[in-house]
C-alpha atoms as a PDB file:
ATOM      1  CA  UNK A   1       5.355 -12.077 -10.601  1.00  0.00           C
ATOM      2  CA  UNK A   2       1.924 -11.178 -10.541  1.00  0.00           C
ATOM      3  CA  UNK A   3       0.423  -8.605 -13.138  1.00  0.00           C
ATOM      4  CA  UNK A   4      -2.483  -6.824 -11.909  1.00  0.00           C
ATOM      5  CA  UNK A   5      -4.052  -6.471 -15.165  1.00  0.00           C
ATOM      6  CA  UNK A   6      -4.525  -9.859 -15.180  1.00  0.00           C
ATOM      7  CA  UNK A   7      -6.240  -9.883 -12.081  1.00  0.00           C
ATOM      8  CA  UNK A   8      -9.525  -8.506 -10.174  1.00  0.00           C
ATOM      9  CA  UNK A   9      -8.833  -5.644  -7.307  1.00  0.00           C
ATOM     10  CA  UNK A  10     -10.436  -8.115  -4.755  1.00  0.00           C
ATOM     11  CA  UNK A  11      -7.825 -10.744  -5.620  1.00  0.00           C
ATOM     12  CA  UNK A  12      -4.919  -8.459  -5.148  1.00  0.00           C
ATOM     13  CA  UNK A  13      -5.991  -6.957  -2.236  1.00  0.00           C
ATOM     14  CA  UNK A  14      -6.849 -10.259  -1.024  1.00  0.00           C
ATOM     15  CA  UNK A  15      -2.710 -11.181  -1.804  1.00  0.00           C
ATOM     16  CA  UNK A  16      -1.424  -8.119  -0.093  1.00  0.00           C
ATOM     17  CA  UNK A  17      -3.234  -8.967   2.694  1.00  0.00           C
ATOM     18  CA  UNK A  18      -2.138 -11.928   2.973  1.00  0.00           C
ATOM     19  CA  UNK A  19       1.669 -10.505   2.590  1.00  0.00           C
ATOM     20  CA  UNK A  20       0.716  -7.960   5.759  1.00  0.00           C
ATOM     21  CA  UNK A  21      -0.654 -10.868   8.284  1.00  0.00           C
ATOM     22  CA  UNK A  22       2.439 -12.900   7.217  1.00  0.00           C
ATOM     23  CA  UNK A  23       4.704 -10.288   7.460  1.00  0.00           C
ATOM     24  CA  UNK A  24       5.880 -11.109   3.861  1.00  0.00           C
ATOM     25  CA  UNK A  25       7.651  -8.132   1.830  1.00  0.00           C
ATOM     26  CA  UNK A  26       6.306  -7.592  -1.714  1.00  0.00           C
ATOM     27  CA  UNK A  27       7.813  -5.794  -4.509  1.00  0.00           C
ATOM     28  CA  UNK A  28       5.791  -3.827  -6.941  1.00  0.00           C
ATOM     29  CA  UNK A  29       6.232  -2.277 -10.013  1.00  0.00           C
ATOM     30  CA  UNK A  30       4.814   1.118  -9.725  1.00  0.00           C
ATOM     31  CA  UNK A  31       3.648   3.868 -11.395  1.00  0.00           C
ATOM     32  CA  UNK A  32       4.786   7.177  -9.971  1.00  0.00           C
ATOM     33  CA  UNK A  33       4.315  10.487 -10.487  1.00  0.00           C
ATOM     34  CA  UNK A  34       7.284  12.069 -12.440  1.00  0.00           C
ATOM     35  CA  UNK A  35       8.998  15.496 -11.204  1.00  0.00           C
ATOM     36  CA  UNK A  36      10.773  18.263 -12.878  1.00  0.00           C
ATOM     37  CA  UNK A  37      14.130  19.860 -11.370  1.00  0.00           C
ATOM     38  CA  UNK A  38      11.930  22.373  -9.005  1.00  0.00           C
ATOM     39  CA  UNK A  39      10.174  19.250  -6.984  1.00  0.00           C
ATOM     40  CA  UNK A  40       7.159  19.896  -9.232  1.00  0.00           C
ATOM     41  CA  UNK A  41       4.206  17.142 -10.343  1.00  0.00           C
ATOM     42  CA  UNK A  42       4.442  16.956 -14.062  1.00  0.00           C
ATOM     43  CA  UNK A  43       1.538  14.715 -14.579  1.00  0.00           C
ATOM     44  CA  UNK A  44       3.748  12.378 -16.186  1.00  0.00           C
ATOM     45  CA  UNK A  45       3.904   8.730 -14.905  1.00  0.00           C
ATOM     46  CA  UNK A  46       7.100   6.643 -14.659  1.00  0.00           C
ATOM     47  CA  UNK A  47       7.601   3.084 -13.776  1.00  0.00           C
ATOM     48  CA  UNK A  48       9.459   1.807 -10.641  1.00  0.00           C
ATOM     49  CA  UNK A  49      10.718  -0.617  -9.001  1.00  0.00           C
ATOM     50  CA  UNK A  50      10.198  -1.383  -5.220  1.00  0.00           C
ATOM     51  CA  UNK A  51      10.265  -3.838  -2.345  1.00  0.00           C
ATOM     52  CA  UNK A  52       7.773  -2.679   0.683  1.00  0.00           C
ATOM     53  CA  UNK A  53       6.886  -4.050   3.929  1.00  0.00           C
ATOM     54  CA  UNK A  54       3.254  -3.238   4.188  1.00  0.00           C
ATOM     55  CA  UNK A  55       1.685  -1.904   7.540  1.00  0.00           C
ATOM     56  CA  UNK A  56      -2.025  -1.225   6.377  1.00  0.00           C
ATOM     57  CA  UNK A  57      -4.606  -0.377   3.951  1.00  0.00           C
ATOM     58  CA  UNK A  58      -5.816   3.006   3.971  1.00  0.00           C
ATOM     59  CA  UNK A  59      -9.049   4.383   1.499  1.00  0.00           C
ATOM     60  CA  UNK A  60      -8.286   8.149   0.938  1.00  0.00           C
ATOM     61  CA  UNK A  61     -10.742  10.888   0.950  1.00  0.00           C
ATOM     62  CA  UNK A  62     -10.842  10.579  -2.927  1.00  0.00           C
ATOM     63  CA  UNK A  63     -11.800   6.908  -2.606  1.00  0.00           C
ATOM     64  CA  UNK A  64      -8.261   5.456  -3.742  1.00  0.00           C
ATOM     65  CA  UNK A  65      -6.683   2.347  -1.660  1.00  0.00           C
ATOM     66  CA  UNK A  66      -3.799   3.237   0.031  1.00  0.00           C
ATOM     67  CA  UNK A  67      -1.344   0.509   0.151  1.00  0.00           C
ATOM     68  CA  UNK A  68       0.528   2.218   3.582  1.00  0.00           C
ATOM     69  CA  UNK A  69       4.247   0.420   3.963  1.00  0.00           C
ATOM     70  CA  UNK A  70       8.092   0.802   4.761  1.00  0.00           C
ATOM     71  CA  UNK A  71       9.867   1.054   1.871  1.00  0.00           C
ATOM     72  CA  UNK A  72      13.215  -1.094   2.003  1.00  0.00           C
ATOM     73  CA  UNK A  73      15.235   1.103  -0.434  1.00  0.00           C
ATOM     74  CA  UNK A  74      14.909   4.416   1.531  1.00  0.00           C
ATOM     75  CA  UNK A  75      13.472   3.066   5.175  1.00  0.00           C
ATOM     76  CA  UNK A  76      10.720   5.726   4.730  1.00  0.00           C
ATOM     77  CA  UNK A  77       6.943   5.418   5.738  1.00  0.00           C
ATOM     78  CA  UNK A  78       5.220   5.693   2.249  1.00  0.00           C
ATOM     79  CA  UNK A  79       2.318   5.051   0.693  1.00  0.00           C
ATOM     80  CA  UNK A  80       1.061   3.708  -2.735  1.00  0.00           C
ATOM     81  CA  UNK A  81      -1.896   3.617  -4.677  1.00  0.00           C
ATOM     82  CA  UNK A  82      -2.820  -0.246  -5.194  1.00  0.00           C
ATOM     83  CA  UNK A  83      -4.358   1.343  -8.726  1.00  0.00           C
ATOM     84  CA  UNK A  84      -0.586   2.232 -10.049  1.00  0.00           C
ATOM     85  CA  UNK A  85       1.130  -1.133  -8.879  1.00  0.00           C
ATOM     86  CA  UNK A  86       1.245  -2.889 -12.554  1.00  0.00           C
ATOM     87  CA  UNK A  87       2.697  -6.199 -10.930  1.00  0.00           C
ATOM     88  CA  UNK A  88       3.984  -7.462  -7.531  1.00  0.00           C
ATOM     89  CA  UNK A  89       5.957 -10.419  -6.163  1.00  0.00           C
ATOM     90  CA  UNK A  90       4.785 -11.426  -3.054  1.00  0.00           C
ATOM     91  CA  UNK A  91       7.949 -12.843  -1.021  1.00  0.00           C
ATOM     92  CA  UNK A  92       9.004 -15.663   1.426  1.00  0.00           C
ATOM     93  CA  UNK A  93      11.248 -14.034   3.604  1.00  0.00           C
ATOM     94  CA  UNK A  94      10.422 -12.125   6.775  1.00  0.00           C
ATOM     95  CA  UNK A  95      10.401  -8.348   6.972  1.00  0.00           C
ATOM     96  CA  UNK A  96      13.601  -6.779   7.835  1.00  0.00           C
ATOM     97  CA  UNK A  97      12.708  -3.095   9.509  1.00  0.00           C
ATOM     98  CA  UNK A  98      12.149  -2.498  12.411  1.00  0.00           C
ATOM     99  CA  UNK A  99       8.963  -0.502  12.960  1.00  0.00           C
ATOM    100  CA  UNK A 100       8.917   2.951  13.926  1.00  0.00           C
ATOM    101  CA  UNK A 101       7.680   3.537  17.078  1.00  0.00           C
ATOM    102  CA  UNK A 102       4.322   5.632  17.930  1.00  0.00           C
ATOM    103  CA  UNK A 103       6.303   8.349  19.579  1.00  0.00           C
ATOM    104  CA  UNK A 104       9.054   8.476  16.072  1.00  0.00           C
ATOM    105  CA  UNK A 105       5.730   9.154  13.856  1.00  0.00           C
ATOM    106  CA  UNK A 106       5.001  12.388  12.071  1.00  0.00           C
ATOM    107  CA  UNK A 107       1.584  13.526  13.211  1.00  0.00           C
ATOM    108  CA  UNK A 108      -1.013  13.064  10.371  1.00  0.00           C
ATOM    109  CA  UNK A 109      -0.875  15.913   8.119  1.00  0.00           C
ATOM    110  CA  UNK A 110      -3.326  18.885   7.536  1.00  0.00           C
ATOM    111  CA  UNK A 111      -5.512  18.244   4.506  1.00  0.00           C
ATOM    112  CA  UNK A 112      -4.794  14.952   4.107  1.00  0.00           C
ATOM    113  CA  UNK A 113      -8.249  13.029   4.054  1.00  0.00           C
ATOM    114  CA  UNK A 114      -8.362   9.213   4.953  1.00  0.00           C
ATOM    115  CA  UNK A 115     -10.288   6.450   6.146  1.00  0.00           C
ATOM    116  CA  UNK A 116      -8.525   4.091   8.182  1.00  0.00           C
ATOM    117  CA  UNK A 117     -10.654   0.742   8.334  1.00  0.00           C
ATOM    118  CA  UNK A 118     -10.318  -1.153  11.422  1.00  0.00           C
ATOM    119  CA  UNK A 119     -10.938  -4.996  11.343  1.00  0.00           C
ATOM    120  CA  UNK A 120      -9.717  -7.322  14.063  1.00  0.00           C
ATOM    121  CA  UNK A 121      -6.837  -9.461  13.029  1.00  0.00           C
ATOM    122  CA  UNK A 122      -8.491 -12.697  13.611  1.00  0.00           C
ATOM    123  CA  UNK A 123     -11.134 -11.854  10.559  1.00  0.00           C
ATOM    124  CA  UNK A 124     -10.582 -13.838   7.835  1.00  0.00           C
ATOM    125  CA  UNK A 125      -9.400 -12.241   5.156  1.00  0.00           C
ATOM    126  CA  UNK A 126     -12.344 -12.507   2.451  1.00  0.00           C
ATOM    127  CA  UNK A 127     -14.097 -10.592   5.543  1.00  0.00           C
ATOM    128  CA  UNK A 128     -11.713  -8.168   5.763  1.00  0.00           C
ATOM    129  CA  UNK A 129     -11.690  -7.242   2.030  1.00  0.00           C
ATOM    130  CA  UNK A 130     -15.627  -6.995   2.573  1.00  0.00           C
ATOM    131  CA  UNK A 131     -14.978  -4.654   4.595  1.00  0.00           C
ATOM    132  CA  UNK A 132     -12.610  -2.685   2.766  1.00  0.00           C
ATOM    133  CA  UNK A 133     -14.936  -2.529  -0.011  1.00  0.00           C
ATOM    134  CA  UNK A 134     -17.542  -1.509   2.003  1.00  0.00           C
ATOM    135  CA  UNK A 135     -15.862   1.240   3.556  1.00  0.00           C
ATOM    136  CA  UNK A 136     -14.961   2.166  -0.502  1.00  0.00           C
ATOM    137  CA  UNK A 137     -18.672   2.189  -1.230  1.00  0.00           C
ATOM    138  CA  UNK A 138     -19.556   4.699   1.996  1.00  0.00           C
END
């Protein structure tokens, strides 16, 4: 297991990567946002535990990298802030779900602000986290 703390944001990023073009799950410990009874944000945060198959890195409109991925407990199409994950555990095994396909996806929703960064596959992938920080930067 990897603690994040103990590493720079390049070097994870560069790790997740890695996970995507290998089509490697990871699990993270995350940091979520707790809710009351009602659905409601409290502001409070709460560890958890997850395995993900990650699809892509997003930078949202408030300049926060999106780590965009199935998650294996639920099937679901989330996505995670790579700020809250506290550690991860990059695996060997292959993912397991089957992507949605285009037509089964939600369209984007309304006020939702992000920045998808497109870099060909073939890029290595200390170019490709260039990139990413680049786009962070704009």
């Amino acid at each position: 297991m990897r603690h994040t703390k103990n590493e720079t944001v390049t070097q994870t990023l560069t790790r997740l990567i890695t996970a995507l073009d290998k089509q490697q799950p990871v699990t993270i410990t995350y940091l979520k946002e707790e809710k009351d009874d009602a659905g409601k944000k409290t502001g409070r945060l709460v560890e958890t535990v997850r395995t993900i198959e990650i699809q892509d890195f997003v930078i949202s409109q408030a300049g926060d990298i999106l780590v965009k991925a199935l998650d294996r407990e639920t099937g679901e199409a989330r996505s995670w802030r790579l700020d809250r994950i506290q550690a991860y555990t990059v695996h060997r095994t292959a993912y397991v779900i089957e992507t949605p396909a285009a037509a089964d996806k939600p369209a984007r929703t309304t006020g939702l602000a992000t920045v998808t960064v497109l870099y060909p596959v073939d890029l290595p992938i200390a170019a490709r986290v260039e990139l990413l920080a680049d786009a962070l930067a704009a």
